[in-house]
Protein backbone atom coordinates (compact mmCIF):
# COMPACT_ATOMS: atom_id res chain seq x y z
CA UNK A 1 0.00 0.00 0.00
CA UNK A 2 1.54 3.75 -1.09
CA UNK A 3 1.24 6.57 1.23
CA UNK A 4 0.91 9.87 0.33
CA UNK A 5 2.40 12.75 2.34
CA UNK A 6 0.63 16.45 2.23
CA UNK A 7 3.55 18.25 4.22
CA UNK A 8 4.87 22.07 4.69
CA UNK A 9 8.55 23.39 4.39
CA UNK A 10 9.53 26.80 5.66
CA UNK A 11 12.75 29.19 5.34
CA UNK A 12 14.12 31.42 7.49
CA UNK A 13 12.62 34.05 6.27
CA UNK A 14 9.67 32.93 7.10
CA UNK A 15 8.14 31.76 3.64
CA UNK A 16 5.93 28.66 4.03
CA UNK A 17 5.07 26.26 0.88
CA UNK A 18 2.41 23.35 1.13
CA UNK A 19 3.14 20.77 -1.45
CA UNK A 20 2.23 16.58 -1.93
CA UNK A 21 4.22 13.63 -2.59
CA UNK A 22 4.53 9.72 -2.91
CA UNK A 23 8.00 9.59 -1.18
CA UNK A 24 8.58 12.01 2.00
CA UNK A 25 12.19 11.66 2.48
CA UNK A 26 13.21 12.44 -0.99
CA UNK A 27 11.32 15.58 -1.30
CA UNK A 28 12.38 17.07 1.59
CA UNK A 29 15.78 15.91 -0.04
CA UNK A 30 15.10 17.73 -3.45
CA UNK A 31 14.09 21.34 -1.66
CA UNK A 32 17.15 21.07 1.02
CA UNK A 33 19.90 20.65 -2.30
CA UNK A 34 17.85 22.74 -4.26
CA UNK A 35 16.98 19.84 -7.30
CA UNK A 36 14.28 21.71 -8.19
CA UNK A 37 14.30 24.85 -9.62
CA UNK A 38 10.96 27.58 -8.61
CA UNK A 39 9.76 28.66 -5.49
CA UNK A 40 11.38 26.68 -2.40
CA UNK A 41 14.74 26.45 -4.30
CA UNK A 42 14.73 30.70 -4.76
CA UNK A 43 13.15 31.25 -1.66
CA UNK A 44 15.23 28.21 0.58
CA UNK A 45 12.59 26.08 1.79
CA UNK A 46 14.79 23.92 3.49
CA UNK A 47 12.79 23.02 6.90
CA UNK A 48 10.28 20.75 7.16
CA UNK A 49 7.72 22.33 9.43
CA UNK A 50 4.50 19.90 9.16
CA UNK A 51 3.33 16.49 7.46
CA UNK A 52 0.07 14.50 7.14
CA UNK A 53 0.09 10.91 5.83
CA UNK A 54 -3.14 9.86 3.19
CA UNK A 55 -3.42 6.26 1.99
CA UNK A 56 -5.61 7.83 -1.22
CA UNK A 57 -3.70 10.12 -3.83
CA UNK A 58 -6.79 11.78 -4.42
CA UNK A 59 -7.57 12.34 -0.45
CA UNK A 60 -3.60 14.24 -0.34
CA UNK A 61 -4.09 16.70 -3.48
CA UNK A 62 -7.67 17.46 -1.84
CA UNK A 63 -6.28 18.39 1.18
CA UNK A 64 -3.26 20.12 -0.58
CA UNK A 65 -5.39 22.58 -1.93
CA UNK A 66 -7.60 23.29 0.92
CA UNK A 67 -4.80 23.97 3.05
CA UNK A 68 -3.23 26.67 0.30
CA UNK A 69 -6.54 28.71 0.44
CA UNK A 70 -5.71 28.99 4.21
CA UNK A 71 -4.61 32.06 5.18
CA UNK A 72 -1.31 32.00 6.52
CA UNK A 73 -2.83 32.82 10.12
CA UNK A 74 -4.46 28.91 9.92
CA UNK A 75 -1.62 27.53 8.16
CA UNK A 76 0.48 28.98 10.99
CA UNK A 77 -1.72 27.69 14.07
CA UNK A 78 -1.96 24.56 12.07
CA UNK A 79 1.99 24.04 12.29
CA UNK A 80 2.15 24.67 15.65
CA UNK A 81 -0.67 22.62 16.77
CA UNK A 82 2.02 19.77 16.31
CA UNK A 83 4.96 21.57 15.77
CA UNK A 84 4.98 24.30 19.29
CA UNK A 85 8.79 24.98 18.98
CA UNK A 86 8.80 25.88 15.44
CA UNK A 87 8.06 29.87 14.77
CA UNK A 88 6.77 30.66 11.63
């Protein structure tokens, strides 16, 4: 069975992006080395701030885009719901 991650880096600055992916650990990967050129590579997204697991593809990319239409207040109390240490 595949597992599907909806999950949110942040930089430094403060910048958060919500994304979705098959394979966790590599992603996370890819933005920390900067494989892949756009947003999280010009704006550093190298923390992983928050993750949610979804056994349904379909289930992740709906939640994906409910959480982007959050504003960033939500997105914020969201991450520290779980994450209390991390300041965004």
């Amino acid at each position: 069975m595949k597992n599907y991650f909806v999950y949110i880096m942040s930089s430094l600055s403060r910048r958060i992006y919500v994304g979705v992916t098959n394979n966790l650990e590599r992603r996370v990967s890819e933005h920390k080395q900067k494989q892949i050129q756009g947003f999280t590579a010009k704006y550093n997204m190298t923390r992983l701030v928050y993750y949610e697991t979804y056994p349904d593809v379909n289930a992740a990319i709906a939640r994906e885009k409910q959480i982007k239409g959050w504003l960033r207040a939500k997105k914020t109390a969201l991450i520290e719901s779980v994450n209390p240490a991390c300041k965004i």
